[in-house]
Protein backbone atom coordinates (compact mmCIF):
# COMPACT_ATOMS: atom_id res chain seq x y z
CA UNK A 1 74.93 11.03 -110.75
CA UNK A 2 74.48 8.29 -108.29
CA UNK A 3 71.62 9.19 -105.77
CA UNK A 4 71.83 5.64 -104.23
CA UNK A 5 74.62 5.53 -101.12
CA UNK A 6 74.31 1.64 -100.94
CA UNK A 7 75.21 0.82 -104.86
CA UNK A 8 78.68 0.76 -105.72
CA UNK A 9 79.93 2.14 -109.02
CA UNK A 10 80.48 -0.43 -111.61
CA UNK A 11 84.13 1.17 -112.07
CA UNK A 12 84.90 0.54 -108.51
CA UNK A 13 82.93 -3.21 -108.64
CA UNK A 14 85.33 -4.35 -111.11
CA UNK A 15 88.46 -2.57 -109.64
CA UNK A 16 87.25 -4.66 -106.37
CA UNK A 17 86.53 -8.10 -108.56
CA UNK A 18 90.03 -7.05 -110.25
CA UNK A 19 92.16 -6.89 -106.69
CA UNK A 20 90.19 -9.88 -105.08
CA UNK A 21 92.98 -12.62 -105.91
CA UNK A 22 96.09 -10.27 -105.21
CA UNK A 23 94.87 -9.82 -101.84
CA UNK A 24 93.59 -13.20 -100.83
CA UNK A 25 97.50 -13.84 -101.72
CA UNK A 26 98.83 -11.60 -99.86
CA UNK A 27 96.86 -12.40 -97.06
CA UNK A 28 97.80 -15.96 -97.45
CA UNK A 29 101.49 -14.67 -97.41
CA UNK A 30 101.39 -13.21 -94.88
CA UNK A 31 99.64 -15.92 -92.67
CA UNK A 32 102.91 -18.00 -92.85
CA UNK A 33 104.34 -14.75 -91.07
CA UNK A 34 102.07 -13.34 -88.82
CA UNK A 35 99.74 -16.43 -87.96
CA UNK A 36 96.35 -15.32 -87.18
CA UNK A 37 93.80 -16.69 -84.51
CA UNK A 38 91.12 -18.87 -86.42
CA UNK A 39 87.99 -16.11 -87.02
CA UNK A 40 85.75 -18.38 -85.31
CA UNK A 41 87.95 -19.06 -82.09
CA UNK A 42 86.82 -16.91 -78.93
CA UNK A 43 90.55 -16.48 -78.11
CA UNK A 44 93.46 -17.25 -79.34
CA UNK A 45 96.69 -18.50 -77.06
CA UNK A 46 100.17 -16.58 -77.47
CA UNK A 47 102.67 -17.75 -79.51
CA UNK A 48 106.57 -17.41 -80.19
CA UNK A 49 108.32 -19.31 -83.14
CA UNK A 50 111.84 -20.19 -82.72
CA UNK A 51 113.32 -21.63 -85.42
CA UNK A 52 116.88 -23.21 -85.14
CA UNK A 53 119.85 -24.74 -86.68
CA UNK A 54 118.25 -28.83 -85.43
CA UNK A 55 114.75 -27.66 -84.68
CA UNK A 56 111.68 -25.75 -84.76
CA UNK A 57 110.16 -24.52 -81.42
CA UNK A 58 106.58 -23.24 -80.84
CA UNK A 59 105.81 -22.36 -77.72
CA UNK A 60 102.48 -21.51 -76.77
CA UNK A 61 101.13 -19.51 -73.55
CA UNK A 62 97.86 -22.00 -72.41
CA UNK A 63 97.34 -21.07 -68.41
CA UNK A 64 94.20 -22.52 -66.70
CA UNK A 65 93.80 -25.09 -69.99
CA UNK A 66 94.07 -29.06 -69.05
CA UNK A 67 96.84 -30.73 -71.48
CA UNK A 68 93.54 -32.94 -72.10
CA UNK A 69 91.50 -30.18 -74.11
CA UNK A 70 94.10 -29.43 -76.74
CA UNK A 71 95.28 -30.64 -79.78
CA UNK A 72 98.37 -30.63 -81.96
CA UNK A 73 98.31 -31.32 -85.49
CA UNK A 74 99.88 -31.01 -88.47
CA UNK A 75 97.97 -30.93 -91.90
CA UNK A 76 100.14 -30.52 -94.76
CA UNK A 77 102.57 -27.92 -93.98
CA UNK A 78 100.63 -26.13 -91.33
CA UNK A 79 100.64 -27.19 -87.78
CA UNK A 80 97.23 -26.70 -85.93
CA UNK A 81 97.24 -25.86 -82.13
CA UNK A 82 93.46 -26.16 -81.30
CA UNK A 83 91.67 -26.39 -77.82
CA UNK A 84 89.26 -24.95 -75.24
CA UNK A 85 89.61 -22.95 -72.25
CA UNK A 86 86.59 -24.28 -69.65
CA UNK A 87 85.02 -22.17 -67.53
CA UNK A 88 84.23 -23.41 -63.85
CA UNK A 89 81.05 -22.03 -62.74
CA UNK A 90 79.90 -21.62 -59.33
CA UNK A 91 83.54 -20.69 -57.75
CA UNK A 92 82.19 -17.49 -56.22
CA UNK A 93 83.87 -15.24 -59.20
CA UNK A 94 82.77 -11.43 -58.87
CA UNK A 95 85.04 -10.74 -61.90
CA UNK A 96 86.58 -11.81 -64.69
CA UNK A 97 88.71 -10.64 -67.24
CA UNK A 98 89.88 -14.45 -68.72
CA UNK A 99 88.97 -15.69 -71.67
CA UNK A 100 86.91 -18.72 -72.49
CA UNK A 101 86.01 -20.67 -74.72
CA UNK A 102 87.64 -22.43 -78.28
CA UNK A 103 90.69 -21.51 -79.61
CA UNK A 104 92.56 -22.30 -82.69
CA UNK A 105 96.22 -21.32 -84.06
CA UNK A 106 97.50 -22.29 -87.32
CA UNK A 107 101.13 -21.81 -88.39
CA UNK A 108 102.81 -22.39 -91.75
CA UNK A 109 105.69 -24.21 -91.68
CA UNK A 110 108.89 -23.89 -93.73
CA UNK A 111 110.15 -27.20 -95.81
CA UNK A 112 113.09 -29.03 -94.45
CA UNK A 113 111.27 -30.04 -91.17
CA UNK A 114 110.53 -34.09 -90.39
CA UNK A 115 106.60 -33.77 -89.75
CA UNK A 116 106.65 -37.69 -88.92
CA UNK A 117 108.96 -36.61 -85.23
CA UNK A 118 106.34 -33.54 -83.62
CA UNK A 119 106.53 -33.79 -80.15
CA UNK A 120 104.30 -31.82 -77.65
CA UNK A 121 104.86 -31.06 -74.27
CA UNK A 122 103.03 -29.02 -71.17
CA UNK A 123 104.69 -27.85 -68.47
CA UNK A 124 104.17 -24.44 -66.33
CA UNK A 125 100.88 -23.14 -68.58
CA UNK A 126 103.46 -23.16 -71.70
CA UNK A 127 103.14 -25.73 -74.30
CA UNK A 128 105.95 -26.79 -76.24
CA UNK A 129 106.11 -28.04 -79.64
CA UNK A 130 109.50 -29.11 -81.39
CA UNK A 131 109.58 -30.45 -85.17
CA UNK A 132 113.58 -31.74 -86.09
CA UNK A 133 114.82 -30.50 -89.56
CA UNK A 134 115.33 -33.23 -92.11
CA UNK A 135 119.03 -33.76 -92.08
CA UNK A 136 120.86 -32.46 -94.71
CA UNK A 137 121.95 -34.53 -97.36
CA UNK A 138 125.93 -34.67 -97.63
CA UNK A 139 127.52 -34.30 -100.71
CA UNK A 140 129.78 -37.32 -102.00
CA UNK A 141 131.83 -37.17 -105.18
CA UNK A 142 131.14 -40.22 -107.18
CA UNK A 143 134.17 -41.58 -108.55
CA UNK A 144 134.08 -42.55 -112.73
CA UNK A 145 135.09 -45.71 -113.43
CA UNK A 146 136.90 -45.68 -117.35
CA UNK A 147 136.45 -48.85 -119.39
């Protein structure tokens, strides 16, 4: 028997080794569902996907952050929503419970969608992104000519 807490059975070590690349896709998975705050942001904004029959919407909840300090991106199918939340010192604060700091969102995106036509707006704390679908392609009937 194993007296030694901190080893790991060689049974379990390759049950582990065995599982690895089943979960790093599942996690991947489900990142295009559930996107995840970056691991080394200190916050992460809120988010709401709305997807519709001309357009995809993200909206993102960004109060007290300057239009300046973020970014919108897209690399390959995943649009990035990074910035920074500044804090003001010397305003006289006894308490806070805001969150400062870096930030970073990153959100899968399903095909169809014309990544050359992001736009990004701020209005009210909210940010808005919209990406268009690609148009769908109609279908004509060709006519055959006989010779």
């Amino acid at each position: 028997m194993n007296t030694n807490r901190n080893e790991i059975p060689a049974r379990l070590d390759a049950a582990f080794w065995a599982l690895k690349p089943f979960a790093e896709e599942v996690n991947r998975m489900l990142e295009g569902i559930f996107p995840v705050p970056n691991e080394g942001a200190a916050w992460a904004p809120s988010i709401e996907v709305v997807e519709g029959e001309k357009e995809l919407v993200l909206r993102a909840e960004l109060p007290g952050v300057d239009p300046k300090n973020v970014e919108v991106s897209v690399d390959g199918d995943v649009l990035i929503l990074s910035g920074e939340r500044k804090e003001t010192a010397g305003d006289g604060r006894l308490r806070s419970e805001f969150r400062y700091g870096r930030f970073e969102r990153r959100v899968r995106l399903a095909e169809g969608l014309d990544l050359t036509k992001v736009t990004a707006e701020s209005a009210d704390g909210v940010l808005t992104v919209r990406i268009p679908r690609v148009p769908a392609a109609e279908v004509r009937k060709i006519p055959i000519v006989r010779k």
